[in-house]
N, C-alpha and C. Protein backbone atom coordinates (compact mmCIF):
# COMPACT_ATOMS: atom_id res chain seq x y z
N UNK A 1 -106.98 78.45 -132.06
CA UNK A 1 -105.68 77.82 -131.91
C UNK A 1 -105.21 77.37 -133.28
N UNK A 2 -103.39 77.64 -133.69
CA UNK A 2 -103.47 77.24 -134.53
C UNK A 2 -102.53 75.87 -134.72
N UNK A 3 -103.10 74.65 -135.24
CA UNK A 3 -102.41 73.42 -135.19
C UNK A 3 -101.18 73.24 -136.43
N UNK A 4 -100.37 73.03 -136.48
CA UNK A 4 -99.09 72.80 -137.02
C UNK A 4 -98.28 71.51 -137.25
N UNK A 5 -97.84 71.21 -138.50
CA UNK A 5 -97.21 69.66 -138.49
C UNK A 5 -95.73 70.00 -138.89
N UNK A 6 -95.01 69.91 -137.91
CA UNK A 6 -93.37 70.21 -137.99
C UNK A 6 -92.47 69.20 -137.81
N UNK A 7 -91.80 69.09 -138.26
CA UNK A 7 -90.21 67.31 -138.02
C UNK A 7 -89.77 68.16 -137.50
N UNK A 8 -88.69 67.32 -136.86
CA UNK A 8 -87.76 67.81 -136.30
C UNK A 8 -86.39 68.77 -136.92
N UNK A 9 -86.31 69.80 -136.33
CA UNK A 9 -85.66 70.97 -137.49
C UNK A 9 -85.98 72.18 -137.67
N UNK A 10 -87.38 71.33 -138.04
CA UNK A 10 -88.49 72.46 -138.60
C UNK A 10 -88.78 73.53 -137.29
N UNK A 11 -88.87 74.96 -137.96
CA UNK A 11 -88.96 75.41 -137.08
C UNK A 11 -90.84 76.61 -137.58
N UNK A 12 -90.96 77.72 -136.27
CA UNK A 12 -91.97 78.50 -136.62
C UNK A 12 -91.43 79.65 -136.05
N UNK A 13 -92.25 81.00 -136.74
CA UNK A 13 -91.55 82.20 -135.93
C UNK A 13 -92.91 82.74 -135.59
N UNK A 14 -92.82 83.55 -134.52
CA UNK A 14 -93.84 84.46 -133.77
C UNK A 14 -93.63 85.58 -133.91
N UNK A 15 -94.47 86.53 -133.99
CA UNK A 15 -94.31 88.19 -134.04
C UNK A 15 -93.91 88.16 -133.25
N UNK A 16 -92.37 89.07 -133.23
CA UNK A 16 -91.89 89.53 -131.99
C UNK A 16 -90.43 89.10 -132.07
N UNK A 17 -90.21 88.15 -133.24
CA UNK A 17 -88.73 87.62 -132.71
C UNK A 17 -88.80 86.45 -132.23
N UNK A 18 -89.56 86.01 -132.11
CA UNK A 18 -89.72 84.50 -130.71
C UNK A 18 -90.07 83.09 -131.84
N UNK A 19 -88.28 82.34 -131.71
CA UNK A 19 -88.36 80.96 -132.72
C UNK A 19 -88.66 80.21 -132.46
N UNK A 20 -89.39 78.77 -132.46
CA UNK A 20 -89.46 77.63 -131.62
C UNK A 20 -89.46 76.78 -132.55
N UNK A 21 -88.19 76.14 -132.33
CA UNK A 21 -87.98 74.76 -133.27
C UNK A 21 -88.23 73.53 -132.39
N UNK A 22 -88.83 73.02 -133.29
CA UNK A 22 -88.59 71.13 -132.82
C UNK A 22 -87.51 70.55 -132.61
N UNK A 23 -86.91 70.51 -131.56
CA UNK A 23 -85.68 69.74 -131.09
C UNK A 23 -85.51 68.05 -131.15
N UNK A 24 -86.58 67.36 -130.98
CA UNK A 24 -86.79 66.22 -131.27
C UNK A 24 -88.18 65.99 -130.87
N UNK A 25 -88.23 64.22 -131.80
CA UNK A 25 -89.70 64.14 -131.40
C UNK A 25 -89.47 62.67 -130.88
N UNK A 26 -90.39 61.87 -130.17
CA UNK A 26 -90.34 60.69 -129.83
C UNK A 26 -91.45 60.01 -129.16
N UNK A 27 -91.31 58.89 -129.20
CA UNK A 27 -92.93 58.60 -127.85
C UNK A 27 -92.83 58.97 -126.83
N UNK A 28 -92.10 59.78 -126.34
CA UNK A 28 -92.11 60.28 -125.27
C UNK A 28 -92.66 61.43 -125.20
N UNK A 29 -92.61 62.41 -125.98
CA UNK A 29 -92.92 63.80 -126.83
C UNK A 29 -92.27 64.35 -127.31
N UNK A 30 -92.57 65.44 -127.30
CA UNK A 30 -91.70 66.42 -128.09
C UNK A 30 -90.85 67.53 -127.34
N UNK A 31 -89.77 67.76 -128.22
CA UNK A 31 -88.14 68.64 -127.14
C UNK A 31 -88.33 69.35 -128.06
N UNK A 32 -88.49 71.18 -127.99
CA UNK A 32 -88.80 72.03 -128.37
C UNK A 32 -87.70 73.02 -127.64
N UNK A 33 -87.16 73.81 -128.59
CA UNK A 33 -86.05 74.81 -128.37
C UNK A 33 -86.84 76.35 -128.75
N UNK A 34 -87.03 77.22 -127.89
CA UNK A 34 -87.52 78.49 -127.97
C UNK A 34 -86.35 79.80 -127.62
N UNK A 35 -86.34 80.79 -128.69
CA UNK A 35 -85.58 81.58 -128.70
C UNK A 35 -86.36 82.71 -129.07
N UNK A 36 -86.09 83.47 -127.81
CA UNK A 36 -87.17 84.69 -127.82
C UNK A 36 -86.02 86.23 -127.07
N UNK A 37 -86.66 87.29 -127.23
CA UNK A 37 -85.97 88.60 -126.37
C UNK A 37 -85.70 88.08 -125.24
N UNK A 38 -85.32 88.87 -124.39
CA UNK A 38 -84.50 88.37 -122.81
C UNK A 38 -85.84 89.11 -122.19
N UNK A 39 -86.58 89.93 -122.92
CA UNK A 39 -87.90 90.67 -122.10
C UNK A 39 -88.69 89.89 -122.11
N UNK A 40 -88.99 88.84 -122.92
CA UNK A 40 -90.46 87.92 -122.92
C UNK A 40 -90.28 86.99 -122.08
N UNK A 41 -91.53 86.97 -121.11
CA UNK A 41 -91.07 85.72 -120.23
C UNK A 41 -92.03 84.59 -120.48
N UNK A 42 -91.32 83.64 -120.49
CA UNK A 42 -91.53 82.21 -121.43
C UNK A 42 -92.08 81.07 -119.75
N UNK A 43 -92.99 80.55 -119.87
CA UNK A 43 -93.67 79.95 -118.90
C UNK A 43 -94.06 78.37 -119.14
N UNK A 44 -93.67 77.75 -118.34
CA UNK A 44 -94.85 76.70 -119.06
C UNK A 44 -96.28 76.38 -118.60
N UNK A 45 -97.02 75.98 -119.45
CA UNK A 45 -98.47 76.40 -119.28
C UNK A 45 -99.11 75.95 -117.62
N UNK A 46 -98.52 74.99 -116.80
CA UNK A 46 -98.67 74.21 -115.84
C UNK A 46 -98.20 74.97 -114.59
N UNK A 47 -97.25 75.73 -115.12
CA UNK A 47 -96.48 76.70 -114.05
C UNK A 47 -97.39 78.09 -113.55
N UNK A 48 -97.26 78.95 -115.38
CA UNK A 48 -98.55 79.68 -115.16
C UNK A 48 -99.48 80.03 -114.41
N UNK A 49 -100.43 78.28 -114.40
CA UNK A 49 -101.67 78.49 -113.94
C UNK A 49 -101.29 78.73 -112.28
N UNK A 50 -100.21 77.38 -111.95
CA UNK A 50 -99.91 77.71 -110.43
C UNK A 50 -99.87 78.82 -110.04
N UNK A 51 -99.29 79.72 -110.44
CA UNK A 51 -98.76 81.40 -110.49
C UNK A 51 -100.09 82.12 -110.27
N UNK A 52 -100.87 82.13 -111.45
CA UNK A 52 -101.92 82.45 -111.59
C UNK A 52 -103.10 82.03 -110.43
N UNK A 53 -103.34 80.99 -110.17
CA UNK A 53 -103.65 80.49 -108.70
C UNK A 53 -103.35 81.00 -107.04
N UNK A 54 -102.28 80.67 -106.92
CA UNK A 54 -101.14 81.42 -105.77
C UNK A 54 -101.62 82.73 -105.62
N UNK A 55 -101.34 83.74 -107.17
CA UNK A 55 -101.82 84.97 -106.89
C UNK A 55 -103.51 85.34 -106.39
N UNK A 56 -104.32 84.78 -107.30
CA UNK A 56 -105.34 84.76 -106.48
C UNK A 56 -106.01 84.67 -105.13
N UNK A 57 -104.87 83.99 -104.64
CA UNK A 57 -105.18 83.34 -103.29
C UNK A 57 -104.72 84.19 -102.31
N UNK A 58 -103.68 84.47 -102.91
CA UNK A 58 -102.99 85.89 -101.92
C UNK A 58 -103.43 86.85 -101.67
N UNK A 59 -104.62 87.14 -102.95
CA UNK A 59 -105.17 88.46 -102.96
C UNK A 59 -106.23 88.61 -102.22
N UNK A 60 -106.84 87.17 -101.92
CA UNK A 60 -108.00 87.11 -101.31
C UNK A 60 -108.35 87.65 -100.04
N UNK A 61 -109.38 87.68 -99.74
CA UNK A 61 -109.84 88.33 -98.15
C UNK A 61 -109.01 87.05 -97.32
N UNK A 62 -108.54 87.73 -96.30
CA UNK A 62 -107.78 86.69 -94.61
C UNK A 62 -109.11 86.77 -93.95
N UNK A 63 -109.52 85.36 -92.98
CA UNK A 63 -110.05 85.59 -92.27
C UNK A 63 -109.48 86.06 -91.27
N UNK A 64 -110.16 87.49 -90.13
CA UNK A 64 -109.68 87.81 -89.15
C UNK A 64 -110.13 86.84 -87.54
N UNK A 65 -110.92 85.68 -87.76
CA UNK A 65 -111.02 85.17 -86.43
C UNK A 65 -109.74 85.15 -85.65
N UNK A 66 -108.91 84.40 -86.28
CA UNK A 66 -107.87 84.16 -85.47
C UNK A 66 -107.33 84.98 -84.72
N UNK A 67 -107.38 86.50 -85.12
CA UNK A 67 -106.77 87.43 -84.62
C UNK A 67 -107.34 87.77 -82.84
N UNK A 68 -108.63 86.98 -83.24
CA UNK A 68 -109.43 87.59 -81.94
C UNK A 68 -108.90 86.14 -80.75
N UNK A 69 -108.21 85.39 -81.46
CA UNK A 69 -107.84 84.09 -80.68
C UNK A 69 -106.70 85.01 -79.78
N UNK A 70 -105.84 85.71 -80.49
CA UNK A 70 -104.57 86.07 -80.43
C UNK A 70 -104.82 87.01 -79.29
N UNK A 71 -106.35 87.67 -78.88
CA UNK A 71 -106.50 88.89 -78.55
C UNK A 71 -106.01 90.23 -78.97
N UNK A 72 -106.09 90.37 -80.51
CA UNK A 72 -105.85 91.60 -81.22
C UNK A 72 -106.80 92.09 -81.63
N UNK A 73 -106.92 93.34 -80.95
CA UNK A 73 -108.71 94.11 -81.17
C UNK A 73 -108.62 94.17 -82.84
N UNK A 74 -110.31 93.95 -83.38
CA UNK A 74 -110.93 93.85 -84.70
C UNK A 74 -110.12 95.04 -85.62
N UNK A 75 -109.68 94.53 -86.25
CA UNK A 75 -109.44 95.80 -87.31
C UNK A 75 -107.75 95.73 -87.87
N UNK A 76 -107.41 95.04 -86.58
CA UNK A 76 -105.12 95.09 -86.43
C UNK A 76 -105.17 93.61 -87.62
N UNK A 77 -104.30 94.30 -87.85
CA UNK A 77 -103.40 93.09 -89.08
C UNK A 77 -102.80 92.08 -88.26
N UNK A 78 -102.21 92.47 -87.02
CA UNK A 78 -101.15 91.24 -86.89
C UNK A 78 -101.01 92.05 -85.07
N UNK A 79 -100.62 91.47 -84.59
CA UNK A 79 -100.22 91.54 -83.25
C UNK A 79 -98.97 92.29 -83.04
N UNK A 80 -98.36 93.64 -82.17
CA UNK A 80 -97.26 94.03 -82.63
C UNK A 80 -96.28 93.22 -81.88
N UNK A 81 -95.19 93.21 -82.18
CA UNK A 81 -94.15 92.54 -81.54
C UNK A 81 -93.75 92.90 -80.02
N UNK A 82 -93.35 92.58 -79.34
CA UNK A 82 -92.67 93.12 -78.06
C UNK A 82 -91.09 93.99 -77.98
N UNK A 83 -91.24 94.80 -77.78
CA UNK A 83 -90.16 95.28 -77.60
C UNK A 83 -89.05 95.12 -76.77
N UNK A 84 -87.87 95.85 -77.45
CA UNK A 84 -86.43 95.45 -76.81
C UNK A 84 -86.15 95.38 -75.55
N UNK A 85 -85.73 94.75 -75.06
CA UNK A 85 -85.60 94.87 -73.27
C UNK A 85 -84.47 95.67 -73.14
């Protein structure tokens, strides 16, 4: 990682085009302005991980008990719907 001492102003550039200036600083933290392509997608690190999480979870094996609650023989995804009257 690389650590950096910037005022406010000051800015840094990234390969690629991608600026990020210090917008202000305060005890509160720091307001940071990023200007990058309209292709790079810009995240914040907290969001990410959620994302990153979520997807995992989605990907994971379902348990099928329930299905057998439902009475849908072993193997069916989902119960089919009833049809139109």
């Amino acid at each position: 990682m690389l650590i950096l001492g910037r005022r406010e102003g000051d800015s840094i550039i990234i390969d690629g085009g991608i600026r990020i200036v210090v917008v202000s600083c305060d005890r509160g933290g720091v307001r940071i302005g990023i200007d990058a392509p309209s292709h790079v997608k810009i995240l914040r690190g907290e969001i990410a991980d959620q994302v990153k999480s979520e997807n995992e979870r989605a990907a994971a094996p379902v348990p099928t008990e329930w299905l057998a609650a439902l009475g849908a023989p072993a193997g069916t995804s989902a119960p089919s719907p009833a049809p139109d009257a």
